[in-house]
PDB file of N, CA and C in Angstrom:
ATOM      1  N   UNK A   1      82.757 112.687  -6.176  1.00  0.00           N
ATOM      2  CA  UNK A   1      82.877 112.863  -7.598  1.00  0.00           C
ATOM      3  C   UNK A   1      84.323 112.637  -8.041  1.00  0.00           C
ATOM      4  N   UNK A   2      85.084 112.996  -7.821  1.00  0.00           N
ATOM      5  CA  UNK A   2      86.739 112.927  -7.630  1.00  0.00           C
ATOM      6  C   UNK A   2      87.252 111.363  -7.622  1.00  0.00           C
ATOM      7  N   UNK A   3      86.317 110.492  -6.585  1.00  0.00           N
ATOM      8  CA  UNK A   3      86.618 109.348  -6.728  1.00  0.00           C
ATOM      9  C   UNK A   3      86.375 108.793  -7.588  1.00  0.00           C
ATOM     10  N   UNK A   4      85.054 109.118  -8.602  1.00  0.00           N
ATOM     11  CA  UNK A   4      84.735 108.268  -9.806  1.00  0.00           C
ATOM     12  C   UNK A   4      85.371 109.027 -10.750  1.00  0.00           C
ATOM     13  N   UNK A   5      86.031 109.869 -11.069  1.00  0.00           N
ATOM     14  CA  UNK A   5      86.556 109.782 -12.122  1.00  0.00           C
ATOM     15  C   UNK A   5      88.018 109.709 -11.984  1.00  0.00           C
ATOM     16  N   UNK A   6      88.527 109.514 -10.860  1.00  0.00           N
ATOM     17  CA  UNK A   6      89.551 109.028 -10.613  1.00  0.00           C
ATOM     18  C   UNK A   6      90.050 107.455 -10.910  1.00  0.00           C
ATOM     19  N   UNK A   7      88.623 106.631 -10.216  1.00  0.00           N
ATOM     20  CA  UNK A   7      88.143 105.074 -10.976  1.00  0.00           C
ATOM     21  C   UNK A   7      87.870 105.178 -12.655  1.00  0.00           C
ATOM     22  N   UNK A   8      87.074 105.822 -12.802  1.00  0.00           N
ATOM     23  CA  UNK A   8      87.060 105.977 -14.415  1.00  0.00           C
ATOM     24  C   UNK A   8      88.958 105.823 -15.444  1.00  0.00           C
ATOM     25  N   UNK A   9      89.674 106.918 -14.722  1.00  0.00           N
ATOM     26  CA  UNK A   9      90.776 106.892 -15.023  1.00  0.00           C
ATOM     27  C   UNK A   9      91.882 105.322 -15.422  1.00  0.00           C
ATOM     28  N   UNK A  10      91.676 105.012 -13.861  1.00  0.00           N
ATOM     29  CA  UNK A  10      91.959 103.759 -13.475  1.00  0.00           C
ATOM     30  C   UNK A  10      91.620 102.420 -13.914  1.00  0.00           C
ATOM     31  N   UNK A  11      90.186 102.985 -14.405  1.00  0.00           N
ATOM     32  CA  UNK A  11      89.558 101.415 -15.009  1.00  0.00           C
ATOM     33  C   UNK A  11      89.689 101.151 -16.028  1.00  0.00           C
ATOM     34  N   UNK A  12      89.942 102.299 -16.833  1.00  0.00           N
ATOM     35  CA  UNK A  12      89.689 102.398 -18.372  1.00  0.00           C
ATOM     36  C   UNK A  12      91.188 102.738 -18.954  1.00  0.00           C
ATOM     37  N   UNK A  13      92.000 102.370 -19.100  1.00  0.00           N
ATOM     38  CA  UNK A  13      93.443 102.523 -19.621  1.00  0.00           C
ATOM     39  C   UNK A  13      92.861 103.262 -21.069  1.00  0.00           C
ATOM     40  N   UNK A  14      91.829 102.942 -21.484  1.00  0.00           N
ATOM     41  CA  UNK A  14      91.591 103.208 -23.122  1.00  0.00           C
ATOM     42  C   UNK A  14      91.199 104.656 -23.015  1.00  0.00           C
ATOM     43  N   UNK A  15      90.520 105.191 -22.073  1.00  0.00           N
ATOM     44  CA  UNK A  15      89.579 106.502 -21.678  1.00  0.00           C
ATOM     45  C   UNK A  15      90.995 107.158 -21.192  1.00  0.00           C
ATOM     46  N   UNK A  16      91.850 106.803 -20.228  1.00  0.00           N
ATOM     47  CA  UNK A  16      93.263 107.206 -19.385  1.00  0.00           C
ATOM     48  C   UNK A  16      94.271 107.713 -20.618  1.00  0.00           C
ATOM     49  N   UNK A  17      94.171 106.816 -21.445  1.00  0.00           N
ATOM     50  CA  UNK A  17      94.962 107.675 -22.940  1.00  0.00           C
ATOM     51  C   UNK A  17      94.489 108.478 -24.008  1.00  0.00           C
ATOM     52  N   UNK A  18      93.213 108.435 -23.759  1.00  0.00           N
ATOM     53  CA  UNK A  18      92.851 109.453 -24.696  1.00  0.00           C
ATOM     54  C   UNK A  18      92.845 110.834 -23.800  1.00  0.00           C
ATOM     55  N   UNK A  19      92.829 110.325 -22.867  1.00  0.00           N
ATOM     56  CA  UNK A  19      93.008 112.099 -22.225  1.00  0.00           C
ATOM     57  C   UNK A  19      94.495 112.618 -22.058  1.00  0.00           C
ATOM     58  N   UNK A  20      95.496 111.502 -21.938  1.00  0.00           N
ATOM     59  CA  UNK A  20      96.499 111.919 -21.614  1.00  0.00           C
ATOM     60  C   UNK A  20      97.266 112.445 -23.130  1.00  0.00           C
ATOM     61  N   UNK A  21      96.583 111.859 -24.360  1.00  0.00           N
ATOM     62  CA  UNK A  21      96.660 112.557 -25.290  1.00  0.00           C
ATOM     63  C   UNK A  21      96.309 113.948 -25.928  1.00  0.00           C
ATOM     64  N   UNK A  22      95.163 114.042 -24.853  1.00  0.00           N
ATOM     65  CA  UNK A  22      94.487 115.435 -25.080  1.00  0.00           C
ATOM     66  C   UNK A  22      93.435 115.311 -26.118  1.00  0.00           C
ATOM     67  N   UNK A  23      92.844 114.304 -26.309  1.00  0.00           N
ATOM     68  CA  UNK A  23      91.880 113.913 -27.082  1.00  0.00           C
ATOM     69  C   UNK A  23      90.248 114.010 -26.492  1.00  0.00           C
ATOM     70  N   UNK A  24      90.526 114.080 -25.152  1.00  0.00           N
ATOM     71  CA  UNK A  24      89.184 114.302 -23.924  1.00  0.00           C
ATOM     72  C   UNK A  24      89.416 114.598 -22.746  1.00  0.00           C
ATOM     73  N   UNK A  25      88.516 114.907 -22.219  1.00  0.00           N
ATOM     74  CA  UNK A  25      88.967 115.331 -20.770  1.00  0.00           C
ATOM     75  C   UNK A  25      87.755 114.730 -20.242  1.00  0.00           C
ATOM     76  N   UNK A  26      88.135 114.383 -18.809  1.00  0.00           N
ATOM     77  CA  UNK A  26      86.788 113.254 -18.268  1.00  0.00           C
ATOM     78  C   UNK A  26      86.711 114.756 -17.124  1.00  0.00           C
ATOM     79  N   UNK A  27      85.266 114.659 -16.985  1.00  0.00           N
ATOM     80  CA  UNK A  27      85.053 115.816 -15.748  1.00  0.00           C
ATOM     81  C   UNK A  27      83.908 115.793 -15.047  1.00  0.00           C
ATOM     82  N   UNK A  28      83.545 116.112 -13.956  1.00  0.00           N
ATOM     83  CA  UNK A  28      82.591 115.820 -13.202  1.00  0.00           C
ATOM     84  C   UNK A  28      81.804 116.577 -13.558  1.00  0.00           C
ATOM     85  N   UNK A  29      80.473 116.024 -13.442  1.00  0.00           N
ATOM     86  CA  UNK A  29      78.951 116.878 -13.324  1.00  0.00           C
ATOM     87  C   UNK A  29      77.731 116.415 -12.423  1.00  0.00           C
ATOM     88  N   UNK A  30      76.663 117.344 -12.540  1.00  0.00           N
ATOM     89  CA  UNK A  30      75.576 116.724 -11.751  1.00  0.00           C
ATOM     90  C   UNK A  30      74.505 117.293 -12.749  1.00  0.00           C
ATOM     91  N   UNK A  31      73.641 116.175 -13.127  1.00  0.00           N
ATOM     92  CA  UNK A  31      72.260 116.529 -13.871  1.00  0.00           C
ATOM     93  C   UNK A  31      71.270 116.330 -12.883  1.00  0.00           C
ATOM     94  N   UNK A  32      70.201 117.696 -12.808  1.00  0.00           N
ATOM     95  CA  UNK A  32      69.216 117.317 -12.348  1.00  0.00           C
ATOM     96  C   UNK A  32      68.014 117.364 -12.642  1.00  0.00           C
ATOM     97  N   UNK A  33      67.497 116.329 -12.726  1.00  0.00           N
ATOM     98  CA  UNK A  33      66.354 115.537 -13.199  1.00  0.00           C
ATOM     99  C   UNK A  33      65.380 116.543 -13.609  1.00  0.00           C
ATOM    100  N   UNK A  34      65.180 117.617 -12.426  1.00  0.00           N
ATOM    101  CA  UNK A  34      63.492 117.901 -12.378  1.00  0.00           C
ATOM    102  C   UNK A  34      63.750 119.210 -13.562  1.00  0.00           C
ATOM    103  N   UNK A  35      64.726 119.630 -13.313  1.00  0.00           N
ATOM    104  CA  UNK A  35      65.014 121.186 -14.713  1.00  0.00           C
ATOM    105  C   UNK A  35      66.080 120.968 -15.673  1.00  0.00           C
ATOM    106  N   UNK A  36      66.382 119.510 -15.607  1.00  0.00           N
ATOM    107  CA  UNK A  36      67.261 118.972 -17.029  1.00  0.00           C
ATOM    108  C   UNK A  36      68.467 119.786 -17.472  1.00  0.00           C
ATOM    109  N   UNK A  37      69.066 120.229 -16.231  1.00  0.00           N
ATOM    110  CA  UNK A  37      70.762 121.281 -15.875  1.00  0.00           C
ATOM    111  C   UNK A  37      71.253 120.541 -15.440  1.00  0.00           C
ATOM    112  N   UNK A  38      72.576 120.762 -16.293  1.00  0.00           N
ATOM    113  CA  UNK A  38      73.382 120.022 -15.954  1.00  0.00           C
ATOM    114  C   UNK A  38      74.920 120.855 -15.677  1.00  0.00           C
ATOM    115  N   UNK A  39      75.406 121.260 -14.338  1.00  0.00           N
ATOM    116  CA  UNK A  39      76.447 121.717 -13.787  1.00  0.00           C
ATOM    117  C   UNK A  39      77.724 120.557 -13.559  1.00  0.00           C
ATOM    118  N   UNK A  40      78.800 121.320 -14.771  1.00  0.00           N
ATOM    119  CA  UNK A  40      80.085 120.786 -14.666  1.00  0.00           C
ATOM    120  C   UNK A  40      80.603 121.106 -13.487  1.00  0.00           C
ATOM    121  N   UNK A  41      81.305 120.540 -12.597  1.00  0.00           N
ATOM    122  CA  UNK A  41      82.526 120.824 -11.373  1.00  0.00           C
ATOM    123  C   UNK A  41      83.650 120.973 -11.933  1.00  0.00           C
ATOM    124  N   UNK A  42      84.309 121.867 -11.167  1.00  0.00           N
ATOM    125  CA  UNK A  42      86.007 122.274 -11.677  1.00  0.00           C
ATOM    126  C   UNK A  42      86.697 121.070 -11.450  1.00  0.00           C
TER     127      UNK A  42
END
C-alpha cells in the first residue's frame, strides 16, 4: 500500500501539490466487497 501511494505521489506532480499544499491528503485503504467497509491505514 505504501508503494502505491508513494507512485501516486510520484506520478502525479498535480495530486503531489495539492497535498503538499494541504489541500488533500492521499491515504491508504482497503474496501471490502462482500460488507461494503472500507478501513483507512495509518
Amino acid at each position: 500500500m505504501k508503494a502505491v501511494i508513494a507512485q501516486i505521489r510520484t506520478g502525479s506532480p498535480l495530486l503531489a501539490k495539492a497535498e503538499t499544499d494541504g489541500k488533500m491528503t492521499i491515504v491508504g485503504a482497503v474496501y471490502k466487497i462482500a460488507s461494503g467497509t472500507v478501513t483507512f491505514l495509518p
